[in-house]
C-alpha atoms as a PDB file:
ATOM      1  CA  UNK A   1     -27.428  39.092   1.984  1.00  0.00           C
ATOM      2  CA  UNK A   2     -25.061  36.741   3.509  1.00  0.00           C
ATOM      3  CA  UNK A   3     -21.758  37.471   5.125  1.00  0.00           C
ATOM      4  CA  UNK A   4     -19.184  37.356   2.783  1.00  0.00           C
ATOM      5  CA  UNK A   5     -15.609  38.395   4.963  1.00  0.00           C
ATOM      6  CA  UNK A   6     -14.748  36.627   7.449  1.00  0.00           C
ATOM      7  CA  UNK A   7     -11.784  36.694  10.048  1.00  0.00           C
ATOM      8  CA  UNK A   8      -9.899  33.603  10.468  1.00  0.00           C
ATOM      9  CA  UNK A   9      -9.726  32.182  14.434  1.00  0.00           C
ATOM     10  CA  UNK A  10      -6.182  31.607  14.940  1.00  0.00           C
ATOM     11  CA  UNK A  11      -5.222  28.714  17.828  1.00  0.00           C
ATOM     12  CA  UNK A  12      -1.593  28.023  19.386  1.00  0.00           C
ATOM     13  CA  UNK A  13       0.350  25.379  17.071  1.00  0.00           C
ATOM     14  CA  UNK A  14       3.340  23.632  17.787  1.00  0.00           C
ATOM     15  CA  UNK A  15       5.617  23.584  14.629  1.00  0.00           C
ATOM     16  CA  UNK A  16       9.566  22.299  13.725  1.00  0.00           C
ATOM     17  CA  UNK A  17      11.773  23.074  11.097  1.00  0.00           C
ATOM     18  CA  UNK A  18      12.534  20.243   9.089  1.00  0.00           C
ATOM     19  CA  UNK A  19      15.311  18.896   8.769  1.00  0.00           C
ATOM     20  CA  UNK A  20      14.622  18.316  12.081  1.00  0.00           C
ATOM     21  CA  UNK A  21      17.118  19.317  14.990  1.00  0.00           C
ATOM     22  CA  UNK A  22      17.992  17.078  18.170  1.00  0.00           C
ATOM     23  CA  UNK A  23      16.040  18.615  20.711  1.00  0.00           C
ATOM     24  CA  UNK A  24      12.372  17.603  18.699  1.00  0.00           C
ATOM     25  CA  UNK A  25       9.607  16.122  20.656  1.00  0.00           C
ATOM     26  CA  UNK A  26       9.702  12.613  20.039  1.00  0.00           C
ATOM     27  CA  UNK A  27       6.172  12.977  19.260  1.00  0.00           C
ATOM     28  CA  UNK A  28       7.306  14.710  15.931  1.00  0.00           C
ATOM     29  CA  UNK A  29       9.891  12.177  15.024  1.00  0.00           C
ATOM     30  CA  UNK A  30       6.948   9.400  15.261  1.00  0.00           C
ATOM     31  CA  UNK A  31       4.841  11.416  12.859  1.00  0.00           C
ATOM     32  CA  UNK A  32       7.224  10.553  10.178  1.00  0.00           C
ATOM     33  CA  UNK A  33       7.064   7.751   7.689  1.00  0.00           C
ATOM     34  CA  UNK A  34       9.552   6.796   4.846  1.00  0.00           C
ATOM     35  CA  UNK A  35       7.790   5.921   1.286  1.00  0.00           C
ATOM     36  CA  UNK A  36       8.965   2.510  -0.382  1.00  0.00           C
ATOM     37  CA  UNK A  37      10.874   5.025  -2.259  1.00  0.00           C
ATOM     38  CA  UNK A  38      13.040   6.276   0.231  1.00  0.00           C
ATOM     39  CA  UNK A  39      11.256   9.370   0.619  1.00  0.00           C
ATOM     40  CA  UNK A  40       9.737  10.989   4.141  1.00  0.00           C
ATOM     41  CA  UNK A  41       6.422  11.664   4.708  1.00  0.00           C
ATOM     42  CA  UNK A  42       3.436  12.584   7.318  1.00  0.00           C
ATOM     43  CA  UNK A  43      -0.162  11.590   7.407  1.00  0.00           C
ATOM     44  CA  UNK A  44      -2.263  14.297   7.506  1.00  0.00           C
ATOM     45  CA  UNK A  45      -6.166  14.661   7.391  1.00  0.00           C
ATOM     46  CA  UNK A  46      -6.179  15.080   3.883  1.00  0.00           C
ATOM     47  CA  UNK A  47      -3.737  12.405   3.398  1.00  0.00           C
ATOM     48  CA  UNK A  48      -0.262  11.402   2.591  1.00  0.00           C
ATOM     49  CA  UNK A  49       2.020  14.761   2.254  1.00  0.00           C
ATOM     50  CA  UNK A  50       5.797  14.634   1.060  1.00  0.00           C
ATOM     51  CA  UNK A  51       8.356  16.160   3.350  1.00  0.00           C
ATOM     52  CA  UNK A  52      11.106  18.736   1.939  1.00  0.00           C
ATOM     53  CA  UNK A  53      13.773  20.159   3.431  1.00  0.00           C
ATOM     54  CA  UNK A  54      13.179  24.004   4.861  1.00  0.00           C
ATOM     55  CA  UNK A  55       9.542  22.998   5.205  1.00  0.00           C
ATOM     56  CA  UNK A  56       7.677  22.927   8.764  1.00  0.00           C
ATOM     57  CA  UNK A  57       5.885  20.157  10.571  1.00  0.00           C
ATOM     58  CA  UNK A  58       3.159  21.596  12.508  1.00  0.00           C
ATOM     59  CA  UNK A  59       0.736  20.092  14.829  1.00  0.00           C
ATOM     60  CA  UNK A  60      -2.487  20.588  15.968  1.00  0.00           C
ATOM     61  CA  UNK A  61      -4.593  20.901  19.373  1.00  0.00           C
ATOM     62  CA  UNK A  62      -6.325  17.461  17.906  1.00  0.00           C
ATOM     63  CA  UNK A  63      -3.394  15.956  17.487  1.00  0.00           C
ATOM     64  CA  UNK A  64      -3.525  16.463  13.912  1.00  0.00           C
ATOM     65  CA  UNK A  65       0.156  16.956  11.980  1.00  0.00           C
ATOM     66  CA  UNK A  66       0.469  18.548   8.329  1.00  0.00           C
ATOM     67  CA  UNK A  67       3.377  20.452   6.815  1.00  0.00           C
ATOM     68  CA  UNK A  68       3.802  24.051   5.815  1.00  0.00           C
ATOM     69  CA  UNK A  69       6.158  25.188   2.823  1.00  0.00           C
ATOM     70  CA  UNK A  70       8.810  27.598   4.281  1.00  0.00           C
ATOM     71  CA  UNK A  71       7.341  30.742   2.579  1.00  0.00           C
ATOM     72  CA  UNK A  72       4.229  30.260   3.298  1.00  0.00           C
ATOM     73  CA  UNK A  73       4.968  29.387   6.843  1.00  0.00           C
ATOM     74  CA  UNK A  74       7.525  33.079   7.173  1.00  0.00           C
ATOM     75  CA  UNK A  75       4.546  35.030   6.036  1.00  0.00           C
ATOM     76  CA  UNK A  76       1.574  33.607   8.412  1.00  0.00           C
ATOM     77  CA  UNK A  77       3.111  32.291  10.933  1.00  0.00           C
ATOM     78  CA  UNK A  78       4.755  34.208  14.194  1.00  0.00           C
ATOM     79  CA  UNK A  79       6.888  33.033  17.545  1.00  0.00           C
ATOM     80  CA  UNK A  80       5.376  33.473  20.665  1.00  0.00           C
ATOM     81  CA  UNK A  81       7.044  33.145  24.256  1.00  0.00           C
ATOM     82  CA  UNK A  82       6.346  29.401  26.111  1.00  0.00           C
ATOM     83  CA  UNK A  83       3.760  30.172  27.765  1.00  0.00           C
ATOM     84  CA  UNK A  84       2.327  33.027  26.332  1.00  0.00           C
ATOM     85  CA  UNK A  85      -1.672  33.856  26.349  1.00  0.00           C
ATOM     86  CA  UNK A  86      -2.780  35.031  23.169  1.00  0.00           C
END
């Protein structure tokens, strides 16, 4: 029989509250787009995704942005010091 659970690899990501504060990484601020509606947005690998406020912008080690609803963010998501090895 095939495996069936597996564990989730977990990587370091870089990730900013949005709205987003001054000191942001201007490579964050570049990542954002505004709609011909008015509204912000980021391009992700699955496509076009909306911006709210209270949601995250997170980025990837392939240079890869996408966004992460507050809540969801809270519950799997955790700080770690600069620097840190994991």
């Amino acid at each position: 029989m095939a495996d069936r659970q597996f564990y989730r690899k977990t990587t370091l990501t870089e990730a900013y509250h949005y709205p987003f504060a001054d000191d942001v990484p201007q490579v964050f601020k570049d990542a954002i787009r505004i709609s011909d509606s008015g509204k912000p947005y980021i391009i992700t690998l699955e496509g076009d995704s909306y911006i709210v406020d209270d949601c995250w912008i997170a980025w990837g080690p392939y240079g890869e942005f996408w966004r992460i609803d507050n809540d969801i963010f809270a519950a799997t998501y955790e700080a770690v010091q600069p620097d840190s090895h994991l």
